[in-house]
C-alpha atoms as a PDB file:
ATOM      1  CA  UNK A   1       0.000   0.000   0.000  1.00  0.00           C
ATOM      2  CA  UNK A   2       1.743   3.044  -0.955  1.00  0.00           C
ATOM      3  CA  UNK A   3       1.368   6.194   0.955  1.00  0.00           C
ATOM      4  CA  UNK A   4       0.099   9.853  -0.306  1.00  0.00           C
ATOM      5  CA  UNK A   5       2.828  12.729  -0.759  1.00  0.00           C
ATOM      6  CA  UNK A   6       2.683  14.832   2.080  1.00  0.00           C
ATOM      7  CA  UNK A   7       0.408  17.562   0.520  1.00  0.00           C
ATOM      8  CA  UNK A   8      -2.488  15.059  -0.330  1.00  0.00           C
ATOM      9  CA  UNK A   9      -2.082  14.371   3.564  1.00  0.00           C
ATOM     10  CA  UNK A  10      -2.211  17.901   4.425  1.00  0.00           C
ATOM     11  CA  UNK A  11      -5.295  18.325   2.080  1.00  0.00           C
ATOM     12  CA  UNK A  12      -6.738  15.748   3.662  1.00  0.00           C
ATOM     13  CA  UNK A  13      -6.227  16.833   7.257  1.00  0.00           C
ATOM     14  CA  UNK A  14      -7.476  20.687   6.366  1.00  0.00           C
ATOM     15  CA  UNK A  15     -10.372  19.440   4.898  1.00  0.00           C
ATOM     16  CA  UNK A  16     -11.508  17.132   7.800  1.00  0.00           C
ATOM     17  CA  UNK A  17     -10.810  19.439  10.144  1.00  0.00           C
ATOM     18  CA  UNK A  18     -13.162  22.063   7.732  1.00  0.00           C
ATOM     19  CA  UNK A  19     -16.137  19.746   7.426  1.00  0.00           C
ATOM     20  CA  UNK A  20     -15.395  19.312  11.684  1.00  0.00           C
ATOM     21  CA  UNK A  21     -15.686  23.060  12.294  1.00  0.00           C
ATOM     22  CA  UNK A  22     -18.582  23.472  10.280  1.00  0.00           C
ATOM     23  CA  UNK A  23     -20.334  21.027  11.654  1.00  0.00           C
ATOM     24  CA  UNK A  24     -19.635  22.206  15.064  1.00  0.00           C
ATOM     25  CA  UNK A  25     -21.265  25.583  14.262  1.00  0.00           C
ATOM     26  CA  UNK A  26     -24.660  24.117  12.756  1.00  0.00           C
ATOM     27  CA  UNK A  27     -24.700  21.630  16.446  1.00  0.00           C
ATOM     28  CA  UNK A  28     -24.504  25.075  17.998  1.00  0.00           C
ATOM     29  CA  UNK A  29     -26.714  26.877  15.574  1.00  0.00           C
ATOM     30  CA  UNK A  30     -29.245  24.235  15.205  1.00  0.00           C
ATOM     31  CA  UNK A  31     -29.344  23.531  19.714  1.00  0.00           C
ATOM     32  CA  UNK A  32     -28.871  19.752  18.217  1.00  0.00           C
ATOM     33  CA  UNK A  33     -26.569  17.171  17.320  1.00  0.00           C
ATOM     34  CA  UNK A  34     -26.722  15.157  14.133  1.00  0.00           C
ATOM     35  CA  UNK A  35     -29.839  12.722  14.443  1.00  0.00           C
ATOM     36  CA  UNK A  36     -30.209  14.012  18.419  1.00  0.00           C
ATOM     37  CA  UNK A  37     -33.835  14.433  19.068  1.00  0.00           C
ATOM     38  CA  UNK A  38     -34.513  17.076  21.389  1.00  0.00           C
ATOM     39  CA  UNK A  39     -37.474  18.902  22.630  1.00  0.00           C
ATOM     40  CA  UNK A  40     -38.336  22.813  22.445  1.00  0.00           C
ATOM     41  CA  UNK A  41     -34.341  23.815  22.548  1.00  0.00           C
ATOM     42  CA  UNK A  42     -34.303  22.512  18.693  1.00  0.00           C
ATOM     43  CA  UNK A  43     -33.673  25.638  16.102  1.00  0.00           C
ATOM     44  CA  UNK A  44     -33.863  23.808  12.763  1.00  0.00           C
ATOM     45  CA  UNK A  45     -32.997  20.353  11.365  1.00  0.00           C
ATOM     46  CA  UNK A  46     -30.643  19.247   9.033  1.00  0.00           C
ATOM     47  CA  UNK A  47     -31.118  18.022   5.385  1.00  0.00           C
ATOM     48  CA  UNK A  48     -28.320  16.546   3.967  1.00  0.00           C
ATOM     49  CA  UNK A  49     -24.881  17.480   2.841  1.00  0.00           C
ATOM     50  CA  UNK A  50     -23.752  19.339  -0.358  1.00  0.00           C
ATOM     51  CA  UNK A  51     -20.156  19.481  -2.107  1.00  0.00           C
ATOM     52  CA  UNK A  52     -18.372  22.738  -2.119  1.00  0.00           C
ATOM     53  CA  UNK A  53     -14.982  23.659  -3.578  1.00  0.00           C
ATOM     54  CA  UNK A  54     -12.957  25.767  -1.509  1.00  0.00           C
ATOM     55  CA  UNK A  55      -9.133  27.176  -2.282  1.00  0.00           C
ATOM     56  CA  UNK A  56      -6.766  27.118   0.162  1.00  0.00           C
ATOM     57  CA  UNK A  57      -3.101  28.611  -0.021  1.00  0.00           C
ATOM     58  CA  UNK A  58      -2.576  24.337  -1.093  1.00  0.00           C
ATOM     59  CA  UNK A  59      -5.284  24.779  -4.012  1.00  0.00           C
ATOM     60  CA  UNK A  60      -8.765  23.966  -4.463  1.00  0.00           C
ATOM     61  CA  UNK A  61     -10.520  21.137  -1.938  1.00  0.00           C
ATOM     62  CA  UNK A  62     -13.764  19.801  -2.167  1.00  0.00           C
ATOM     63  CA  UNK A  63     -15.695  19.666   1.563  1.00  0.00           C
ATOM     64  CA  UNK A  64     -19.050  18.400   1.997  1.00  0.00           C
ATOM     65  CA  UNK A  65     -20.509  21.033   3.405  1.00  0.00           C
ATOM     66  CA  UNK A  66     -24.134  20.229   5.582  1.00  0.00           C
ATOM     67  CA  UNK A  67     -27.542  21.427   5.025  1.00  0.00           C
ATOM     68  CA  UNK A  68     -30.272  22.709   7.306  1.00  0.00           C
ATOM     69  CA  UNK A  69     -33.068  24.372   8.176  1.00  0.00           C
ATOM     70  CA  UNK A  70     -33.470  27.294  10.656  1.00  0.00           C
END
């Protein structure tokens, strides 16, 4: 099994820990983890997840970025 170059690792990492912030702020946003089910604190729900390209000072990285309701 061969291993990535060290920039498609870095890629990697920066996009993971993206798609982890974002979905950190909707949790906060939304009063609600991903399929939590809570009473009247609930905001909104989420929907899904969409792909989004975003450039970096490594290039351009695609992050599925999460949809919801408010």
């Amino acid at each position: 099994m061969e291993k990535g170059t060290l920039e498609e690792l870095m890629r990697e990492r920066i996009r993971a820990t993206i798609e982890a912030i974002v979905d950190e702020e909707l949790k906060g946003a939304l009063g609600a983890a991903a399929s939590q089910r809570v009473g009247s604190i609930r905001a909104g729900y989420r929907h899904g997840k969409r792909q989004r390209t975003l450039t970096t000072s490594l290039g351009a990285t695609t992050i599925a970025m999460p949809r919801a309701r408010i």
